[in-house]
Protein backbone atom coordinates (compact mmCIF):
# COMPACT_ATOMS: atom_id res chain seq x y z
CA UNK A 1 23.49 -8.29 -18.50
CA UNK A 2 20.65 -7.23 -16.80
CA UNK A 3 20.76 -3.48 -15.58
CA UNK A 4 18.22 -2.54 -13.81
CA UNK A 5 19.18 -2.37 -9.50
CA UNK A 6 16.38 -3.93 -7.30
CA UNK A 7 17.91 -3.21 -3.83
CA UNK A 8 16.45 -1.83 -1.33
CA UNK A 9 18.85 0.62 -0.16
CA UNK A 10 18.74 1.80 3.54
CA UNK A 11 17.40 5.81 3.99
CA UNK A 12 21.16 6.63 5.38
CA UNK A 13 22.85 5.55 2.63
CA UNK A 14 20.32 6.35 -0.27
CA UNK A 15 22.85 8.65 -1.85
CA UNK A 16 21.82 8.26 -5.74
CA UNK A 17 19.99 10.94 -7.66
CA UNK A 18 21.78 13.77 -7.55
CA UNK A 19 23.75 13.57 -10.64
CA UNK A 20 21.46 12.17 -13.29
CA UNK A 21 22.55 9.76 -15.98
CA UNK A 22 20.82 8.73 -19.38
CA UNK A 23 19.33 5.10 -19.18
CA UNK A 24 19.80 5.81 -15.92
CA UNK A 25 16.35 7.09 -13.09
CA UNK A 26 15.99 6.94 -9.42
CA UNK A 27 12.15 5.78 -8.16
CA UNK A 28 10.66 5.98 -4.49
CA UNK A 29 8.00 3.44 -3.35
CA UNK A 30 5.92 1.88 -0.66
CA UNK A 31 5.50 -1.50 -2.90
CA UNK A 32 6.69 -4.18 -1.14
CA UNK A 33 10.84 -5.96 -1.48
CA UNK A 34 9.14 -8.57 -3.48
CA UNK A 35 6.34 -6.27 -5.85
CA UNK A 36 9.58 -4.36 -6.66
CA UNK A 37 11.79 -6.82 -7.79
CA UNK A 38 8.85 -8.40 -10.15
CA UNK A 39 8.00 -5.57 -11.32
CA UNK A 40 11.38 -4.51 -12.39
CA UNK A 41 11.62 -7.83 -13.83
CA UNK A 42 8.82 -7.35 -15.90
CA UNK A 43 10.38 -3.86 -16.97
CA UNK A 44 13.23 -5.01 -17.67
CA UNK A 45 12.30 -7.03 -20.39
CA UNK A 46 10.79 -4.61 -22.58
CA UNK A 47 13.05 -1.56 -21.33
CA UNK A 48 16.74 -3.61 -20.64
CA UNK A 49 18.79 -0.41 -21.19
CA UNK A 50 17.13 1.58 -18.22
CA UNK A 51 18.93 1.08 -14.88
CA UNK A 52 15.82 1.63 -11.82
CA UNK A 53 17.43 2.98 -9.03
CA UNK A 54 15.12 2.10 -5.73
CA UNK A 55 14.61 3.60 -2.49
CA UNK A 56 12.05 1.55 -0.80
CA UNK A 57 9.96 3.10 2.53
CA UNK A 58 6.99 2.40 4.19
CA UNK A 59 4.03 5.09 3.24
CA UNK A 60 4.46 7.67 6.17
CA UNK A 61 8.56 7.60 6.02
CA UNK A 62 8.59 8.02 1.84
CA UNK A 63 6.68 10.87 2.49
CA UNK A 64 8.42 12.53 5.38
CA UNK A 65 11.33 12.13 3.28
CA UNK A 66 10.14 13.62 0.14
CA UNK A 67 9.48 17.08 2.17
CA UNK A 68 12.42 16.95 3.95
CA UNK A 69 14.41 16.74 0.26
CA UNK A 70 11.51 19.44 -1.10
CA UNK A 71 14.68 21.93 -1.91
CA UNK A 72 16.36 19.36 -3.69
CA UNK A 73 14.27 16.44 -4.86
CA UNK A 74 16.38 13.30 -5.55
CA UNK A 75 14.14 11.01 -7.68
CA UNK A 76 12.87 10.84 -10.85
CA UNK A 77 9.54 9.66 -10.30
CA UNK A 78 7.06 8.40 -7.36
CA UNK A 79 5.89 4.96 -7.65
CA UNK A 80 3.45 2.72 -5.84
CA UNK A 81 2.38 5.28 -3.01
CA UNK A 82 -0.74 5.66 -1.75
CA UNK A 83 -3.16 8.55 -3.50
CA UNK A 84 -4.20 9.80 0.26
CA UNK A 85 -0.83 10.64 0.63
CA UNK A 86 0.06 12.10 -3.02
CA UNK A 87 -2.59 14.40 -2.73
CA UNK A 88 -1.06 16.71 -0.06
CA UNK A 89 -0.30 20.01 -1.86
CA UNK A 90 2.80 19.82 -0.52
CA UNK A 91 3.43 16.77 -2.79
CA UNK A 92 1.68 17.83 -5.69
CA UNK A 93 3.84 20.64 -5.85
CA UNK A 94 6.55 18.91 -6.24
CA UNK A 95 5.29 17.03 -9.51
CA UNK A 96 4.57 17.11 -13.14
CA UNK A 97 1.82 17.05 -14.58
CA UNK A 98 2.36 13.59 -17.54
CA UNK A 99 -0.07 11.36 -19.44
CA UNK A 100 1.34 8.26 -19.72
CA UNK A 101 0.51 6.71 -22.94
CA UNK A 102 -2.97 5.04 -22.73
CA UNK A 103 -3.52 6.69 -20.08
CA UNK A 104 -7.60 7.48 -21.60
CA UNK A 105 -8.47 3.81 -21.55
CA UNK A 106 -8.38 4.25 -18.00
CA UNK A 107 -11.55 5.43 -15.91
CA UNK A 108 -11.16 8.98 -14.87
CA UNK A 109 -11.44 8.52 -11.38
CA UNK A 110 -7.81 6.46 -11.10
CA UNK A 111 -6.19 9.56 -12.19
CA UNK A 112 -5.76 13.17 -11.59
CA UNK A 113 -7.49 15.66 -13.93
CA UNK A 114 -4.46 17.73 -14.57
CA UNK A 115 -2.54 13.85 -14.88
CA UNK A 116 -0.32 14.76 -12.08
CA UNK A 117 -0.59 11.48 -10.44
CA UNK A 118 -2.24 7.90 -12.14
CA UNK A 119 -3.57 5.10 -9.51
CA UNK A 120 -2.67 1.89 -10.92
CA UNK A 121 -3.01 -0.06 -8.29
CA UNK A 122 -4.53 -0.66 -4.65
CA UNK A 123 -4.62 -2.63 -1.45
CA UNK A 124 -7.75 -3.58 1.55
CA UNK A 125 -7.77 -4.41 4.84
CA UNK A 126 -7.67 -8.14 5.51
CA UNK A 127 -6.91 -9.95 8.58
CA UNK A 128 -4.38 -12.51 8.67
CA UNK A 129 -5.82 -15.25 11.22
CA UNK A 130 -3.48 -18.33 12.57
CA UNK A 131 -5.61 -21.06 12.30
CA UNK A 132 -3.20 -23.07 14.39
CA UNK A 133 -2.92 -20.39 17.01
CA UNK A 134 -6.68 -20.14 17.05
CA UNK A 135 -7.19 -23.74 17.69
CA UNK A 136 -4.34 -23.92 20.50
CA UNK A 137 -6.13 -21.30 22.43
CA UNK A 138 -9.44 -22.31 21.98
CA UNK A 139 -10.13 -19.13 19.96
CA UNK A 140 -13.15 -18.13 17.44
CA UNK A 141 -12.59 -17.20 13.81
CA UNK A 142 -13.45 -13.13 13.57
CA UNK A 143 -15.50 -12.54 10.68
CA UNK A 144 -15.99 -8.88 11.27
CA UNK A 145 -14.29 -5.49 12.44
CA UNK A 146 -17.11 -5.84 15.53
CA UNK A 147 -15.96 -9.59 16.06
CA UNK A 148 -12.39 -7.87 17.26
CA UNK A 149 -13.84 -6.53 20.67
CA UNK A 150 -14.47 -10.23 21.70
CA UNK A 151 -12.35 -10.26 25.29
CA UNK A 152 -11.10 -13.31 23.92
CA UNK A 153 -8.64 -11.80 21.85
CA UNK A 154 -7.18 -9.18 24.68
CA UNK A 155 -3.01 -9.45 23.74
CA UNK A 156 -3.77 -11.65 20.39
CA UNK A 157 -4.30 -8.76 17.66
CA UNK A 158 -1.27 -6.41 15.92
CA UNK A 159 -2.55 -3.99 13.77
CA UNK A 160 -0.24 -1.34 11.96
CA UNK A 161 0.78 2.02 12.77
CA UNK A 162 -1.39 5.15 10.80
CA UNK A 163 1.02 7.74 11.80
CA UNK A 164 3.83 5.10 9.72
CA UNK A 165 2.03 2.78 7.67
CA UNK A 166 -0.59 3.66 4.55
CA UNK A 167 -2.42 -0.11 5.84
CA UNK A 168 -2.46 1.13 8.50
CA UNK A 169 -3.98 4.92 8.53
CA UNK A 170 -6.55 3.08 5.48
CA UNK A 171 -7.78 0.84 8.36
CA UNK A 172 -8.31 3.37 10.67
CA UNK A 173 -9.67 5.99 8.32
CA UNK A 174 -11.61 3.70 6.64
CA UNK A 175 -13.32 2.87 10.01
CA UNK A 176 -14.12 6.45 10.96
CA UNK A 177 -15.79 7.35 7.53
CA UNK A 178 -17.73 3.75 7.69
CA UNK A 179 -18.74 4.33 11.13
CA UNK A 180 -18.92 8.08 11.47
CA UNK A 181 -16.72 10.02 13.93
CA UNK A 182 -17.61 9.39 16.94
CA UNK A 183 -18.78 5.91 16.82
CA UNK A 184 -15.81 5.16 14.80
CA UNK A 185 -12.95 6.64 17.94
CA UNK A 186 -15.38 4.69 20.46
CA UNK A 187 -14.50 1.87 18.89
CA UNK A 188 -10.61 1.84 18.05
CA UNK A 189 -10.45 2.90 21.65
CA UNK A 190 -12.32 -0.56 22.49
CA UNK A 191 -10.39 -2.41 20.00
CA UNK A 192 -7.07 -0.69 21.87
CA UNK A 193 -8.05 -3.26 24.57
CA UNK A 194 -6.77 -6.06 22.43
CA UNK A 195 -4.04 -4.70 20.62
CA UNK A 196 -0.56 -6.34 21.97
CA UNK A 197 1.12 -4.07 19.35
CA UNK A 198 0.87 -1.24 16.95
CA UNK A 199 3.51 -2.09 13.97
CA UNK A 200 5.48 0.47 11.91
CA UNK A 201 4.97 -1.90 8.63
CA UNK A 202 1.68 -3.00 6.81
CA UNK A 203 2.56 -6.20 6.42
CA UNK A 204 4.04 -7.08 9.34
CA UNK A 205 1.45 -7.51 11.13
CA UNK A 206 0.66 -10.52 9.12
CA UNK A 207 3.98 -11.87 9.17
CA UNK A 208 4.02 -11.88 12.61
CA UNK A 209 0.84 -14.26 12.36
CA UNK A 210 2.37 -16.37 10.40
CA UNK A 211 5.12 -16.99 12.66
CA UNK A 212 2.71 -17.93 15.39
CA UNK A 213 4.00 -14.43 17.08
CA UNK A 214 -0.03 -12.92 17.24
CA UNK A 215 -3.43 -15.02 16.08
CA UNK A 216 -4.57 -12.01 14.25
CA UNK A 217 -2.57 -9.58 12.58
CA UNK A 218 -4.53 -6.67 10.68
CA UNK A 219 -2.71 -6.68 7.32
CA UNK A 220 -3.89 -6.27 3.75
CA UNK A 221 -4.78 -8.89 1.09
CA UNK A 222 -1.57 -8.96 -1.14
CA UNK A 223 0.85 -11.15 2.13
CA UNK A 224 -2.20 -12.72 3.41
CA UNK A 225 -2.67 -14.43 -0.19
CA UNK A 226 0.52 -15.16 -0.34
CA UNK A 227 0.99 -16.93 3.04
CA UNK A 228 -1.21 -18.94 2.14
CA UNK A 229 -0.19 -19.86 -1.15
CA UNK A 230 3.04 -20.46 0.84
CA UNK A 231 1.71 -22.98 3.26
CA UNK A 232 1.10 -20.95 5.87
CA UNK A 233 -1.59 -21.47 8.27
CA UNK A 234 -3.19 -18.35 7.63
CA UNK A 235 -7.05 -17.90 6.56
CA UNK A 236 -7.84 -14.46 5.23
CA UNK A 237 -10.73 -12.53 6.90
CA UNK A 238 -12.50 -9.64 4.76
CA UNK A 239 -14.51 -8.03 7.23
CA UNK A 240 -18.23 -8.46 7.28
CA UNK A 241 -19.23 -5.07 7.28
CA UNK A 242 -16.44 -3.45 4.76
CA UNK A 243 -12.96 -3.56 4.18
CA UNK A 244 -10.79 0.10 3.62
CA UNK A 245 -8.88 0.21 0.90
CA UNK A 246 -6.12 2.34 -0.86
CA UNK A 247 -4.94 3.15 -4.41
CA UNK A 248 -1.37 3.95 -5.22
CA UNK A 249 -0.27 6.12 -7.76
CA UNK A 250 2.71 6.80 -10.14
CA UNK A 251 3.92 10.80 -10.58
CA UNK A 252 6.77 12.17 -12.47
CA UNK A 253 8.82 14.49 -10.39
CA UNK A 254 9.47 18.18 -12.13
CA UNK A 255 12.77 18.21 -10.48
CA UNK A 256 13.64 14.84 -12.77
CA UNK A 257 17.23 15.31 -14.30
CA UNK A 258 15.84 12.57 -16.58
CA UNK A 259 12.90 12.77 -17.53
CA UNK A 260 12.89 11.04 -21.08
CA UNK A 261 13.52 7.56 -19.33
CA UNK A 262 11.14 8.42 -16.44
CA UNK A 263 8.41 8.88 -18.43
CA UNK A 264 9.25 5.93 -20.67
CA UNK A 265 8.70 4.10 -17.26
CA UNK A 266 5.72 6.04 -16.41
CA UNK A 267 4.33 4.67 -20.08
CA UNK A 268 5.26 1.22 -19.02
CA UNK A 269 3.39 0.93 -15.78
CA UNK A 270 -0.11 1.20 -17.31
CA UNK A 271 1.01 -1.42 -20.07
CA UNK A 272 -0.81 -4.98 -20.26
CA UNK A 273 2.71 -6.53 -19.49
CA UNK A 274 2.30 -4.26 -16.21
CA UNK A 275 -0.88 -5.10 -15.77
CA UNK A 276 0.21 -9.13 -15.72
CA UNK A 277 2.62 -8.04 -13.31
CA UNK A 278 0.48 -6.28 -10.73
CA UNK A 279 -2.17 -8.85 -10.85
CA UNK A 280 0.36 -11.26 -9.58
CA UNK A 281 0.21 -9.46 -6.32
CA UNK A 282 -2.52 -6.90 -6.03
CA UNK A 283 -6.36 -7.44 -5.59
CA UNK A 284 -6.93 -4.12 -6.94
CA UNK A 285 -6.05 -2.92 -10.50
CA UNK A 286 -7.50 0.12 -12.08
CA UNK A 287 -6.03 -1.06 -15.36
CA UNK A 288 -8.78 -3.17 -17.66
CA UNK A 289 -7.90 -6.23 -19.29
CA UNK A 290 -6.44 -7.71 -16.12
CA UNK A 291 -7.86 -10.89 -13.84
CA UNK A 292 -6.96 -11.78 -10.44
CA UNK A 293 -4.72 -14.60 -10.00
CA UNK A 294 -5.63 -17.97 -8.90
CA UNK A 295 -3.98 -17.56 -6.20
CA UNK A 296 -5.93 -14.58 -4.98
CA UNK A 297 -9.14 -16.42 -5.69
CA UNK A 298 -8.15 -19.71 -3.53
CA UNK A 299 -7.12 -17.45 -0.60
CA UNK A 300 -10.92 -16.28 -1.10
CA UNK A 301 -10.49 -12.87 -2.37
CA UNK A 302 -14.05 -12.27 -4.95
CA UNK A 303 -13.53 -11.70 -8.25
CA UNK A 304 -15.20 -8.57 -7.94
CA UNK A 305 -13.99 -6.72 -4.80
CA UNK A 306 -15.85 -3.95 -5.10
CA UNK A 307 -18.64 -5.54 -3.23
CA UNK A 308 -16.73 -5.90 -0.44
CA UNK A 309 -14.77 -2.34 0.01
CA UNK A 310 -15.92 0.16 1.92
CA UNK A 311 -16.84 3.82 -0.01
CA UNK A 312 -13.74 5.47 0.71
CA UNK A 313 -13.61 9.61 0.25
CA UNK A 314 -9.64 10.30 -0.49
CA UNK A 315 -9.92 13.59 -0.58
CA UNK A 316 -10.97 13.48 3.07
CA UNK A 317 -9.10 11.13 4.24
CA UNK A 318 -6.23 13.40 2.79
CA UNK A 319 -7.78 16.82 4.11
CA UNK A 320 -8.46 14.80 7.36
CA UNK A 321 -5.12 13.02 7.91
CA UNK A 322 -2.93 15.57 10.51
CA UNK A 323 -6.39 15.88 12.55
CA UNK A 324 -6.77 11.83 12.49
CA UNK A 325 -3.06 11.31 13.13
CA UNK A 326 -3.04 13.85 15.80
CA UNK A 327 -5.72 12.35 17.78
CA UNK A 328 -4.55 8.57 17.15
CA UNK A 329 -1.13 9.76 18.64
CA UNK A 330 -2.85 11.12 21.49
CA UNK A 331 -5.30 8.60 22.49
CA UNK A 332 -3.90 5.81 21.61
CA UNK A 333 -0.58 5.30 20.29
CA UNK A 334 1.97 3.53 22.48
């Protein structure tokens, strides 16, 4: 019988973790219902005697929560959460510094140099475009961040949340450090214009194109792809000029009451039977050996994104983030 638990429990009733168990390890993420329950899958096969407890949150709640349980830490281990977030000292001092096993084949720059967090993963900006909704309204494809201010689209673009989403704040950040400050603010404050929504989820901006609910929801690769794998009538748009992008990163918590099976799963994640997991899903994997899937590459995603990613700097978009936030909240949050 399998035992590992793949539900995503609700904040209010997220009660595991205080009494620890052997076999037994309780994991926080920001990978999505469906990454979670693959990945466990995939886990599970090689490690059937662990049981994965999950709480699942987007980016900006996991990590309110985290400080708000700072006296009393109730996971093992952080998983799948973006680096621009671990990086707050706040975080980091909650953590332990662990290699996971292998951990030197990867490049240097996925990983923290005293190994208290390893990026194994990322997401970029994409836009998720309703073809049909496009054609009803006599709309042009965007092919570009600058293709957004069209009046065209005034009430036909969603775009995430920074102060809640990791998408989101990427998006935004990503913009500011591409365009520099204040051309970068001029702009999201243009863009506002056409925004009939800012969403609390990443993805749900593209889901909400896919329902015919928006004709351009600013999303990230990983649902777009799949959308479209699904039948959707969704093209993905990587912005002409760049697309922001994220890593997300694994820590071990030195709180754990278990830290024997928590690093065991630590090991695991930069495995190649990881690695054929995440690149199920994710356009960016900073594990080698790994390809993207067919899928990825029919929804149009190159097989060599770098070329199309912006140069992000994480450490300023961490060091920046309350400042950013701050002023998004201000100006244009509604």
């Amino acid at each position: 019988m399998k035992r590992f638990v793949t539900g995503i429990l609700a904040a209010a009733a997220m009660m595991v973790g205080a009494v620890a168990h052997a076999g037994e390890i309780t994991v926080y993420t920001s990978y999505e219902e469906d990454e979670v329950k693959a990945y466990l899958q995939a886990f599970n096969k090689s490690h059937p005697d662990v049981k994965v407890n999950v709480l699942r949150l987007s980016t900006g709640d996991l990590g309110a929560r985290m400080l708000a349980e700072a006296s009393n830490p109730k996971h093992d281990v952080i998983w799948g959460w973006a680096v621009t977030n671990m990086v707050d000292p706040r975080i980091l001092e909650l953590t332990e510094g662990y290699a996971p096993k292998a951990v030197d084949k990867m490049n240097a720059r996925f990983r923290d140099p005293q190994n208290r967090w390893v990026a194994t993963t990322g997401y970029m900006a994409a836009f998720c475009v309703n073809t049909d909704v496009l054609a009803k309204k006599n709309l042009p494809m965007p092919t570009s961040w600058k293709d957004l201010l069209n009046p065209k689209y005034k009430g036909e673009i969603v775009m995430p949340n920074p102060a809640s989403s990791g998408t989101g704040y990427l998006q935004v950040v990503a913009l500011l450090q591409g365009m520099g400050e204040d051309a970068g603010w001029k702009y999201l404050k243009e863009l506002d214009g056409n925004i009939s929504q800012y969403i609390k989820s990443g993805s749900r901006p593209c889901r909400m194109a896919i329902a015919g609910e928006a004709a351009i929801g600013l999303s990230y690769e990983f649902v777009a792809i799949k959308a479209i794998a699904g039948g959707a009538p969704i093209k993905m748009v990587i912005p002409s000029e760049g697309a922001g992008y994220e890593l997300e990163a694994n820590a071990l918590m030195k709180a754990s009451k278990n830290k024997v099976d928590a690093k065991t799963f630590l090991d695991w994640s930069i495995t190649p039977e990881a690695v054929a997991a995440y690149n199920a899903y994710k356009g960016i994997v900073t594990i080698p050996g790994g390809k993207i899937s067919d899928e990825a590459m029919k929804a149009g995603l190159p097989a060599d994104v770098s070329t199309v990613l912006f140069k992000m700097d994480f450490d300023a978009s961490a060091k920046n983030r309350d400042a950013i936030l701050e002023r998004w909240k201000k100006d244009l949050e509604r």
